[in-house]
PDB file of N, CA and C in Angstrom:
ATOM      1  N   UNK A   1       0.844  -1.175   0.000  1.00  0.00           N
ATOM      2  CA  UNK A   1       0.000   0.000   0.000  1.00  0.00           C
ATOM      3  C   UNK A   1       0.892   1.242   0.000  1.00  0.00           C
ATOM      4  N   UNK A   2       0.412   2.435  -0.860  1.00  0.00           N
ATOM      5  CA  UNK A   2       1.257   3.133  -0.702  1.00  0.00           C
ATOM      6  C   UNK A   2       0.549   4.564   0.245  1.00  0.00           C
ATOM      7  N   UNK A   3       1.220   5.550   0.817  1.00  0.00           N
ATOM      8  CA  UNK A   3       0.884   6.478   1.609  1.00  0.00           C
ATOM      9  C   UNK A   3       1.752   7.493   1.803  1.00  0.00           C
ATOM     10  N   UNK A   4       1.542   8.931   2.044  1.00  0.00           N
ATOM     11  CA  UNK A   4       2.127   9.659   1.893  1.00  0.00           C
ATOM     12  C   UNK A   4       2.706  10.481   3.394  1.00  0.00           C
ATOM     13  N   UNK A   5       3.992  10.537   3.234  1.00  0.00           N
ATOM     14  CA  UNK A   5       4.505  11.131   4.433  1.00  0.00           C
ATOM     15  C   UNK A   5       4.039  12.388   4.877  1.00  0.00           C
ATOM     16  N   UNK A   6       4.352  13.305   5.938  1.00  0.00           N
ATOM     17  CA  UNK A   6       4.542  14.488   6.048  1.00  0.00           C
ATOM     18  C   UNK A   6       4.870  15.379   5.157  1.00  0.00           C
ATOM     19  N   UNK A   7       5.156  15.028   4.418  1.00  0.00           N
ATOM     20  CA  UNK A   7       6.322  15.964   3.568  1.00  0.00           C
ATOM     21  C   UNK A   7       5.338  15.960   2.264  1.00  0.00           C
ATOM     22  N   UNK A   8       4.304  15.033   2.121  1.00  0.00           N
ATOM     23  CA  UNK A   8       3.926  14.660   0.654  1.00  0.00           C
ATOM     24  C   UNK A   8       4.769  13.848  -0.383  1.00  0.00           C
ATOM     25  N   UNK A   9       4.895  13.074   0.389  1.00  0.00           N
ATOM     26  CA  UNK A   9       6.502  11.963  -0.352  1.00  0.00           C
ATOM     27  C   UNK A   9       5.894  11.019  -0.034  1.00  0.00           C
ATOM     28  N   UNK A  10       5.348   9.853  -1.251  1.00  0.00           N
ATOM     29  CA  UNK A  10       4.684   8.581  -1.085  1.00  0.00           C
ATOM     30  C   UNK A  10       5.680   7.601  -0.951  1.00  0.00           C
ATOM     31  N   UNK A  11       5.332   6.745   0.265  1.00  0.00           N
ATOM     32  CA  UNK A  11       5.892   6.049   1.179  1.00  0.00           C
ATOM     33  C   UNK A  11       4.971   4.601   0.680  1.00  0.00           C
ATOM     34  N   UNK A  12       5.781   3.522   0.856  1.00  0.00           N
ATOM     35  CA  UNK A  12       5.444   2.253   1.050  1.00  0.00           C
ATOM     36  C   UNK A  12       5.227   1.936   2.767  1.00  0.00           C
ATOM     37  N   UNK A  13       4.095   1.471   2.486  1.00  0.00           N
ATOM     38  CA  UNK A  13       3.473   0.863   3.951  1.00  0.00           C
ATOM     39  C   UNK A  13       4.078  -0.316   4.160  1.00  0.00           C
ATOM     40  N   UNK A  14       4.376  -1.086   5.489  1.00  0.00           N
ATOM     41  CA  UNK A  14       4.686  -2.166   5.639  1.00  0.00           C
ATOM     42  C   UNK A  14       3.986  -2.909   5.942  1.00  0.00           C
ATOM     43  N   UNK A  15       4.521  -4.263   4.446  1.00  0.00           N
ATOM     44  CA  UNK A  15       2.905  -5.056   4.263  1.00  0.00           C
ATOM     45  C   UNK A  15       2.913  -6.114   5.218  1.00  0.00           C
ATOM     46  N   UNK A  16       3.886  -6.329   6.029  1.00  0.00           N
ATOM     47  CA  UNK A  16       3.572  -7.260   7.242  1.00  0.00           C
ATOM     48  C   UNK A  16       2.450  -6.701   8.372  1.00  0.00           C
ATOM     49  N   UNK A  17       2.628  -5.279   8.627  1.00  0.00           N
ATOM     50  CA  UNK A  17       1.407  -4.180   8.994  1.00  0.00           C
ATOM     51  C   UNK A  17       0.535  -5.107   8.862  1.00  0.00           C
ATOM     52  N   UNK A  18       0.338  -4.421   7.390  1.00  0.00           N
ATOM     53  CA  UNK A  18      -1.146  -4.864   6.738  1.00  0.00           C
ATOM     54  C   UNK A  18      -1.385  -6.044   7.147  1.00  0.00           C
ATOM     55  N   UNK A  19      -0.866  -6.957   7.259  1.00  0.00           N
ATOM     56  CA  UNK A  19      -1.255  -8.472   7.016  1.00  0.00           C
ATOM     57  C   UNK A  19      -1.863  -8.882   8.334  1.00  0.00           C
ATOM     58  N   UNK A  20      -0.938  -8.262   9.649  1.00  0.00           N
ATOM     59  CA  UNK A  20      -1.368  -8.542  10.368  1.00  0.00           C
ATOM     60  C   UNK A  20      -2.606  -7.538  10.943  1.00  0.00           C
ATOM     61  N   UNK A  21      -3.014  -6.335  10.414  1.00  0.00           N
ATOM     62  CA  UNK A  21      -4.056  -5.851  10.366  1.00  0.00           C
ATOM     63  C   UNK A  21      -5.549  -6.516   9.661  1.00  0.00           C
ATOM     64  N   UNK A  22      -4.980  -7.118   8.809  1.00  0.00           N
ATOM     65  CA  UNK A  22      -6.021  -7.906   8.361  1.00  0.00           C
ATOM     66  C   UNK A  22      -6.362  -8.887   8.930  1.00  0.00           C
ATOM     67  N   UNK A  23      -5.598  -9.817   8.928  1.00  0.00           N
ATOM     68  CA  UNK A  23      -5.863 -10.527   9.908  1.00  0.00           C
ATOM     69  C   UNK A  23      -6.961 -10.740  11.367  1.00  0.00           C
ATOM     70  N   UNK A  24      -6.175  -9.816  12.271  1.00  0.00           N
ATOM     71  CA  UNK A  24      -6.985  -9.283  13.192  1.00  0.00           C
ATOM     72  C   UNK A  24      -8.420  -9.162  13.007  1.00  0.00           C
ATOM     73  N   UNK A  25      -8.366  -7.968  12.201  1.00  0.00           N
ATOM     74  CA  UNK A  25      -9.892  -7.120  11.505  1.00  0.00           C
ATOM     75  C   UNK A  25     -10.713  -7.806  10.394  1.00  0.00           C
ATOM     76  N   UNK A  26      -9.819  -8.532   9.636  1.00  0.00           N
ATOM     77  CA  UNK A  26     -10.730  -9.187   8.392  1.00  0.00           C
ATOM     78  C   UNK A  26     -11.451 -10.548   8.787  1.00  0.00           C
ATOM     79  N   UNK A  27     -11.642 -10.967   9.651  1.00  0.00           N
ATOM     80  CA  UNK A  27     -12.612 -12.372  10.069  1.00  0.00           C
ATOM     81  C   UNK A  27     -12.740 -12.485  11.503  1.00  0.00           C
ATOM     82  N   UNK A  28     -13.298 -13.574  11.652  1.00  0.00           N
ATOM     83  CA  UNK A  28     -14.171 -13.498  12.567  1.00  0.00           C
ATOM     84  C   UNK A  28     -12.811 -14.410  13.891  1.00  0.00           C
ATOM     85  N   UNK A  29     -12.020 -14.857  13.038  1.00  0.00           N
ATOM     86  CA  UNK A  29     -11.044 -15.909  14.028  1.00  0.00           C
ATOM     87  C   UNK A  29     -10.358 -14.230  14.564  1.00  0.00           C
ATOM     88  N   UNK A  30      -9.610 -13.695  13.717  1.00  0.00           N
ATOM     89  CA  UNK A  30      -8.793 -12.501  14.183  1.00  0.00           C
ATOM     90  C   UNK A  30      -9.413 -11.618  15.331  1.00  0.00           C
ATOM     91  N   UNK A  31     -10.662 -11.366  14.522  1.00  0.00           N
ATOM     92  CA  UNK A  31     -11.286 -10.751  16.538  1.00  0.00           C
ATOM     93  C   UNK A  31     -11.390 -11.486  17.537  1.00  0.00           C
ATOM     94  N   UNK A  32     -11.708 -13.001  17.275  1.00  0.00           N
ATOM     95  CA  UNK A  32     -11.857 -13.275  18.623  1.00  0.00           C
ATOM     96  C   UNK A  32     -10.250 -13.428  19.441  1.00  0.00           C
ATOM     97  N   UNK A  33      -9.198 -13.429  18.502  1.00  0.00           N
ATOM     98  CA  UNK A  33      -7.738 -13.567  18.809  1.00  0.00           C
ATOM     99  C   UNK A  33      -8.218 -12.022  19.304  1.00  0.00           C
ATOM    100  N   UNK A  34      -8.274 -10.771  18.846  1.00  0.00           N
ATOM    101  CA  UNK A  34      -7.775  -9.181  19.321  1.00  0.00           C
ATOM    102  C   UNK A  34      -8.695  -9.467  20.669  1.00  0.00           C
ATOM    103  N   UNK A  35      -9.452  -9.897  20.976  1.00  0.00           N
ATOM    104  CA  UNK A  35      -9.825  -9.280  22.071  1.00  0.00           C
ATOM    105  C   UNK A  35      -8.935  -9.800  23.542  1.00  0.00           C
ATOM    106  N   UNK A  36      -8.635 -10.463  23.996  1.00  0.00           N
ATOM    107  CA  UNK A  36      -7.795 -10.134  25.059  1.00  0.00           C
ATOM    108  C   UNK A  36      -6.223  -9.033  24.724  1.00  0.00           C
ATOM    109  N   UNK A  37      -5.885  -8.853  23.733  1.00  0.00           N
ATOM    110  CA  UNK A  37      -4.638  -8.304  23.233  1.00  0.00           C
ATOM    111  C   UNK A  37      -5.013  -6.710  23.892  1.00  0.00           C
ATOM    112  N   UNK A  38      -6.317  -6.273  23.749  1.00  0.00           N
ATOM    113  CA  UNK A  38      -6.754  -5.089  24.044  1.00  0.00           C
ATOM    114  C   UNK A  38      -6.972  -4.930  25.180  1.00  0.00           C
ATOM    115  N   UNK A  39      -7.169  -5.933  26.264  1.00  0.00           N
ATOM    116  CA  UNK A  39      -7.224  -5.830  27.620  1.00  0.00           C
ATOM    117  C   UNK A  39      -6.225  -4.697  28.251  1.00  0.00           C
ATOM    118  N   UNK A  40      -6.776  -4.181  29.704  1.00  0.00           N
ATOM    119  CA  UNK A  40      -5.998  -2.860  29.870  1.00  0.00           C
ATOM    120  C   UNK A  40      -4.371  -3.475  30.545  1.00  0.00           C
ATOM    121  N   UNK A  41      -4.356  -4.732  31.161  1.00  0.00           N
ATOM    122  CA  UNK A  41      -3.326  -5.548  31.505  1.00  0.00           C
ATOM    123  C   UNK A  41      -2.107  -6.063  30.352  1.00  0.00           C
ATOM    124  N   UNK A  42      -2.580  -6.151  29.488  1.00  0.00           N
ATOM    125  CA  UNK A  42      -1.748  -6.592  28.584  1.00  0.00           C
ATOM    126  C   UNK A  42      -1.257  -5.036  28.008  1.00  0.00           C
ATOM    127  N   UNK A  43      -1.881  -3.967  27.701  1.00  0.00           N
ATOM    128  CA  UNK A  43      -1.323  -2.433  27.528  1.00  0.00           C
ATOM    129  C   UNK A  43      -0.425  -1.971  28.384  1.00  0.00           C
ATOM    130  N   UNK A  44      -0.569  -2.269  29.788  1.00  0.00           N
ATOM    131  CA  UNK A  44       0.088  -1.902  31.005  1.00  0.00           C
ATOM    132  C   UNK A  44       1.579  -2.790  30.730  1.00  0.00           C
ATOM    133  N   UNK A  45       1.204  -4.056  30.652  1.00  0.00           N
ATOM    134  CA  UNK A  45       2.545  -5.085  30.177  1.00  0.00           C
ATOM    135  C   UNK A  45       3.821  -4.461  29.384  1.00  0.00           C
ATOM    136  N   UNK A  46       3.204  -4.482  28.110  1.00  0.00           N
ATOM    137  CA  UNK A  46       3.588  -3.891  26.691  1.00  0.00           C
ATOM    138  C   UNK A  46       4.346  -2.573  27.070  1.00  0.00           C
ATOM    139  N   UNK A  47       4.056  -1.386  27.885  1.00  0.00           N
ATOM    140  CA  UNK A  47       3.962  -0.016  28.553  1.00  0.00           C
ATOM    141  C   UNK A  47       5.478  -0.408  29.350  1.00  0.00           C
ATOM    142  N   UNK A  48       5.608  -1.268  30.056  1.00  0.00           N
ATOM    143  CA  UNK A  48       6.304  -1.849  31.460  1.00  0.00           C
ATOM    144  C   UNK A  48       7.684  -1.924  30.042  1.00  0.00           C
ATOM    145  N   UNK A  49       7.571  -3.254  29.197  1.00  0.00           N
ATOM    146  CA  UNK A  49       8.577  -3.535  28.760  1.00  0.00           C
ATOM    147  C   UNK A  49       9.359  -2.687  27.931  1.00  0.00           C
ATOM    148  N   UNK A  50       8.134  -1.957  26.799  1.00  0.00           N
ATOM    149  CA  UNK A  50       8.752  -1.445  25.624  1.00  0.00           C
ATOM    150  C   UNK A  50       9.551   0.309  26.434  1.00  0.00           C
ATOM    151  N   UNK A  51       9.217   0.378  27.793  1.00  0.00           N
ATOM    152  CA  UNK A  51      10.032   1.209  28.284  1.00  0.00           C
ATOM    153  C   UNK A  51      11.136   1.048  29.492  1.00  0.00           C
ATOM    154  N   UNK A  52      11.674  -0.381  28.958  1.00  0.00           N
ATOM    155  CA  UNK A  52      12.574  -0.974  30.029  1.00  0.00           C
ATOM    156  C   UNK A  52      13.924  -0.973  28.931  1.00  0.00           C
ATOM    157  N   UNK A  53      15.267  -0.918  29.352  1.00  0.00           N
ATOM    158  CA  UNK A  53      16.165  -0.637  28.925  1.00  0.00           C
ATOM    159  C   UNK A  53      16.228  -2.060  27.634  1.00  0.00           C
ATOM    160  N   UNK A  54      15.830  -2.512  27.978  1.00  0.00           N
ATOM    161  CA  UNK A  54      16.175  -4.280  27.313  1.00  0.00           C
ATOM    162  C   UNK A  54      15.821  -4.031  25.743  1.00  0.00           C
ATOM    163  N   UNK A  55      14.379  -3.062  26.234  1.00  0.00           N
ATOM    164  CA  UNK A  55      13.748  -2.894  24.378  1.00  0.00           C
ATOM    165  C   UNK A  55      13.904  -2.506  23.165  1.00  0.00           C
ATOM    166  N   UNK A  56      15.822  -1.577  23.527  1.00  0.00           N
ATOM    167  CA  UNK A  56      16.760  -1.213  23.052  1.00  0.00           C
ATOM    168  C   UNK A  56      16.532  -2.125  21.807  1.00  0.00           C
ATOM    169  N   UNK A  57      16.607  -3.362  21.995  1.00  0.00           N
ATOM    170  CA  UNK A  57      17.351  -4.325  20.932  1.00  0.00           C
ATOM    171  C   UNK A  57      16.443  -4.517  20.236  1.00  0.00           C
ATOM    172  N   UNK A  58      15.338  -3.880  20.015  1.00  0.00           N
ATOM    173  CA  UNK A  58      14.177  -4.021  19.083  1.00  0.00           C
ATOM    174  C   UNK A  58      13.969  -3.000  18.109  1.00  0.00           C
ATOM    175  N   UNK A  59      15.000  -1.367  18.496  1.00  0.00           N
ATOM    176  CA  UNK A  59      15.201  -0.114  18.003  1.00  0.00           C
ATOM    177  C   UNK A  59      15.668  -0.502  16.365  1.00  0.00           C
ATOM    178  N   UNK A  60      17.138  -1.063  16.036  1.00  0.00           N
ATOM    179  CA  UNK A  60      17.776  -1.633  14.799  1.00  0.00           C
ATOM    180  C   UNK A  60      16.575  -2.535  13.897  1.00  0.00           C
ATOM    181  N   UNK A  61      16.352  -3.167  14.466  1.00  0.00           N
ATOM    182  CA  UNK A  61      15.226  -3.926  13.207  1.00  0.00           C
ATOM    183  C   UNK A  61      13.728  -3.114  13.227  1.00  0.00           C
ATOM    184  N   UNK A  62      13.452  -2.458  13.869  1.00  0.00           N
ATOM    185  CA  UNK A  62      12.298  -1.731  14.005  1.00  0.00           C
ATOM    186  C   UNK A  62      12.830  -0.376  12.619  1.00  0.00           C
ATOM    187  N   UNK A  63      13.784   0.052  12.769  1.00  0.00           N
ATOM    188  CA  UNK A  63      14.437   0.831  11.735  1.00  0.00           C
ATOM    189  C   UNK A  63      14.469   0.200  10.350  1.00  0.00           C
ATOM    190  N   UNK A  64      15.480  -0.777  10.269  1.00  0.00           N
ATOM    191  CA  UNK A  64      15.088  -1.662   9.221  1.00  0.00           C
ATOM    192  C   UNK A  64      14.264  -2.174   8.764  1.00  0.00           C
ATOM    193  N   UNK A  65      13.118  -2.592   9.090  1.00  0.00           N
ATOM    194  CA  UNK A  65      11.931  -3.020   8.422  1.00  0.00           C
ATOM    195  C   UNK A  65      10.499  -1.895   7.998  1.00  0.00           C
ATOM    196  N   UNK A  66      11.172  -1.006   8.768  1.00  0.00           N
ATOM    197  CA  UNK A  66      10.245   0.519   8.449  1.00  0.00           C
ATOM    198  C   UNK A  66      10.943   1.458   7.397  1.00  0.00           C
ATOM    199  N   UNK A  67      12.456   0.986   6.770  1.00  0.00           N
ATOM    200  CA  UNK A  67      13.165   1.487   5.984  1.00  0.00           C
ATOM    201  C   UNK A  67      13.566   3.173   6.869  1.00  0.00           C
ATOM    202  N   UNK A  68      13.696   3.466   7.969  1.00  0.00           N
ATOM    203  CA  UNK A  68      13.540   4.781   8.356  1.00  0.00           C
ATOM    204  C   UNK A  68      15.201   5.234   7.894  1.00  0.00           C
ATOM    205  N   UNK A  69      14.827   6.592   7.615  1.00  0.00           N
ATOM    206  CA  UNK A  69      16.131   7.131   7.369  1.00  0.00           C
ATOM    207  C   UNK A  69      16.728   7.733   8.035  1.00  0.00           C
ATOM    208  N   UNK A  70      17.968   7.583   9.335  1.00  0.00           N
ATOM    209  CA  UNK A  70      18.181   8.083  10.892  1.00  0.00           C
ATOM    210  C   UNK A  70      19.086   9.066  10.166  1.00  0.00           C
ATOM    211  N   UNK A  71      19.392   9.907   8.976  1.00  0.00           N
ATOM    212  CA  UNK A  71      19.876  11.075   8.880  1.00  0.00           C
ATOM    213  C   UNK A  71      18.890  12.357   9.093  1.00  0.00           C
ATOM    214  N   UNK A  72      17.874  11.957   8.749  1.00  0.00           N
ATOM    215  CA  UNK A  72      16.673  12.935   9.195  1.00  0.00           C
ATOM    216  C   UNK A  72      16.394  13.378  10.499  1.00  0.00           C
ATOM    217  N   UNK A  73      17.289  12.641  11.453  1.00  0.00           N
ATOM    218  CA  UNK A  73      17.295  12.915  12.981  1.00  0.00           C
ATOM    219  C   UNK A  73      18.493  13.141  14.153  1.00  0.00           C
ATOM    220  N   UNK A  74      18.091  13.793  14.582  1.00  0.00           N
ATOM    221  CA  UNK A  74      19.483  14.348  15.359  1.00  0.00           C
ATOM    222  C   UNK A  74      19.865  12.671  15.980  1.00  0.00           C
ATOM    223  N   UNK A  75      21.774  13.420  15.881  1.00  0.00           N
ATOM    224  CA  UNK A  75      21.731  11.693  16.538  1.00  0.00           C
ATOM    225  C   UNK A  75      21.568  12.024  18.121  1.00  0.00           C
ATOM    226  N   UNK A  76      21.281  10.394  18.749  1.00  0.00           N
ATOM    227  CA  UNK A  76      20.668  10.347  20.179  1.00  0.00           C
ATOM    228  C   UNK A  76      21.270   8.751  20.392  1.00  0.00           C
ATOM    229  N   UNK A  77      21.196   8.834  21.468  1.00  0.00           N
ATOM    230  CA  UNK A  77      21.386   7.525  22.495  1.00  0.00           C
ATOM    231  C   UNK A  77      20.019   7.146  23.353  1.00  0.00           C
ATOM    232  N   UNK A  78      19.285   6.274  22.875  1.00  0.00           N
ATOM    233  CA  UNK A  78      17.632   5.883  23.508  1.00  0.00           C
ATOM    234  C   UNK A  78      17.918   5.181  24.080  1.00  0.00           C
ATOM    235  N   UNK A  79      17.023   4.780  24.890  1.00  0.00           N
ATOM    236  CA  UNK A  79      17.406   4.823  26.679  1.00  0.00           C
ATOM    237  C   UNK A  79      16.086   3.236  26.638  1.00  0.00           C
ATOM    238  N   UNK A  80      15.167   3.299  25.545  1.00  0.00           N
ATOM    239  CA  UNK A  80      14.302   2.377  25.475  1.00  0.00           C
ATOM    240  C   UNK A  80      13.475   2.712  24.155  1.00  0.00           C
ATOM    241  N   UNK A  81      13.065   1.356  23.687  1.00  0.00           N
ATOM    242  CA  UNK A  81      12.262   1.774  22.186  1.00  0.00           C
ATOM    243  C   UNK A  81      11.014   2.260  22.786  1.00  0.00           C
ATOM    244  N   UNK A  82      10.439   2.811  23.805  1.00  0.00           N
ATOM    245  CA  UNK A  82       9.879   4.022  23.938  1.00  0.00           C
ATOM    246  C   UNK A  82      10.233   5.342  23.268  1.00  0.00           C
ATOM    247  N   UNK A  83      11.691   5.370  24.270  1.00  0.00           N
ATOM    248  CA  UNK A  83      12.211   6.437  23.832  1.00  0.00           C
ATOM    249  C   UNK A  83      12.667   7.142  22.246  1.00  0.00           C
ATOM    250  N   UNK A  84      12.621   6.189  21.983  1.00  0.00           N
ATOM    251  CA  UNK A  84      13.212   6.283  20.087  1.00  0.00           C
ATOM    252  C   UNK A  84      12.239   7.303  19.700  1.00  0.00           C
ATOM    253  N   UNK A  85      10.577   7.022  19.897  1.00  0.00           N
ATOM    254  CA  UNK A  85       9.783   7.574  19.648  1.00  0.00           C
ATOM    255  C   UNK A  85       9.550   8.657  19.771  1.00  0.00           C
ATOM    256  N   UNK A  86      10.832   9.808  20.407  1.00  0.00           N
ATOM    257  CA  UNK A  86      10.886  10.854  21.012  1.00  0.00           C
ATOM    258  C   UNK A  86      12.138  11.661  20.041  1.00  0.00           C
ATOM    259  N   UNK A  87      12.723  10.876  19.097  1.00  0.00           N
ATOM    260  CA  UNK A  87      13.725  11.596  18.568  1.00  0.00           C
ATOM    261  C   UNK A  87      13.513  12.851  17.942  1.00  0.00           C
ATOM    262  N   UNK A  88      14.322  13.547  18.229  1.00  0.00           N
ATOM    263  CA  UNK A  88      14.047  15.193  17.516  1.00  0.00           C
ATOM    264  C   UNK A  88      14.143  15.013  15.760  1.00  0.00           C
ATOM    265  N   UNK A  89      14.052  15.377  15.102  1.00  0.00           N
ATOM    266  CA  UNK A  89      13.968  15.932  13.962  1.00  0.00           C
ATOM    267  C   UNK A  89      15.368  16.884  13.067  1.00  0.00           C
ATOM    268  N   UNK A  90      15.506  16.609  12.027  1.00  0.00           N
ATOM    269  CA  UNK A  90      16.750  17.669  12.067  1.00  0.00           C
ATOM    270  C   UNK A  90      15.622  18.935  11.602  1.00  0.00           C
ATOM    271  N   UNK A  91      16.330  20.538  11.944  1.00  0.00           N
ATOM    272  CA  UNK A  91      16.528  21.216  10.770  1.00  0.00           C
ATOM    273  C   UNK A  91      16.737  21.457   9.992  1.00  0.00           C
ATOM    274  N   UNK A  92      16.226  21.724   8.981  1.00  0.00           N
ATOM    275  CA  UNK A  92      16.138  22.106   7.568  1.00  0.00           C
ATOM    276  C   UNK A  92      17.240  21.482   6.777  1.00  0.00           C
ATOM    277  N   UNK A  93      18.679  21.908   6.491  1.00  0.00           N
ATOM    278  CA  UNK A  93      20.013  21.586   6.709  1.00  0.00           C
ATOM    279  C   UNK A  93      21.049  20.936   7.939  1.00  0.00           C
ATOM    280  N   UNK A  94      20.327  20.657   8.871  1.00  0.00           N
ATOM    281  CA  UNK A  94      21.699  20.537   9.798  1.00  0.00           C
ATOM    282  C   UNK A  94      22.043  19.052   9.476  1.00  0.00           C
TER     283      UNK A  94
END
């Protein structure tokens, strides 16, 4: 699927995304799988880990499979793939 960035620059979606969006949403097995996933315990879980130092190691392939381009961002040292989610942006040129 394709989609357009911020910028107005069409971007390829990642079709593992999709797949597993479909999945989920497209039948009747996938909802009955989403519904405990949505429970407020399993959010709280997810919350606990993906902001524990460990989740680091999920930052590199999370990059790679989203194709992201880390010149577009100031460099940083993340503390947790929470944190990644917090990276600044460059200016214009810098």
């Amino acid at each position: 699927m394709i989609c357009m960035d911020r910028n107005g620059n069409k971007i390829m979606q990642n079709d593992l995304q999709n797949k597993i969006l479909n999945l989920l949403y497209g039948n009747m097995l996938g909802r009955i799988l989403l519904k405990p996933l949505v429970k407020p315990w399993v959010t709280k879980l997810a919350e606990l880990v993906l902001s524990s130092s460990c989740s680091r190691i999920l930052i590199p392939l999370f990059i790679k499979l989203n194709k992201i381009d880390m010149r577009d961002y100031v460099k940083s040292t993340y503390h947790s793939f929470n944190d990644f989610f917090t990276r600044k942006i460059k200016k214009g040129g810098e």
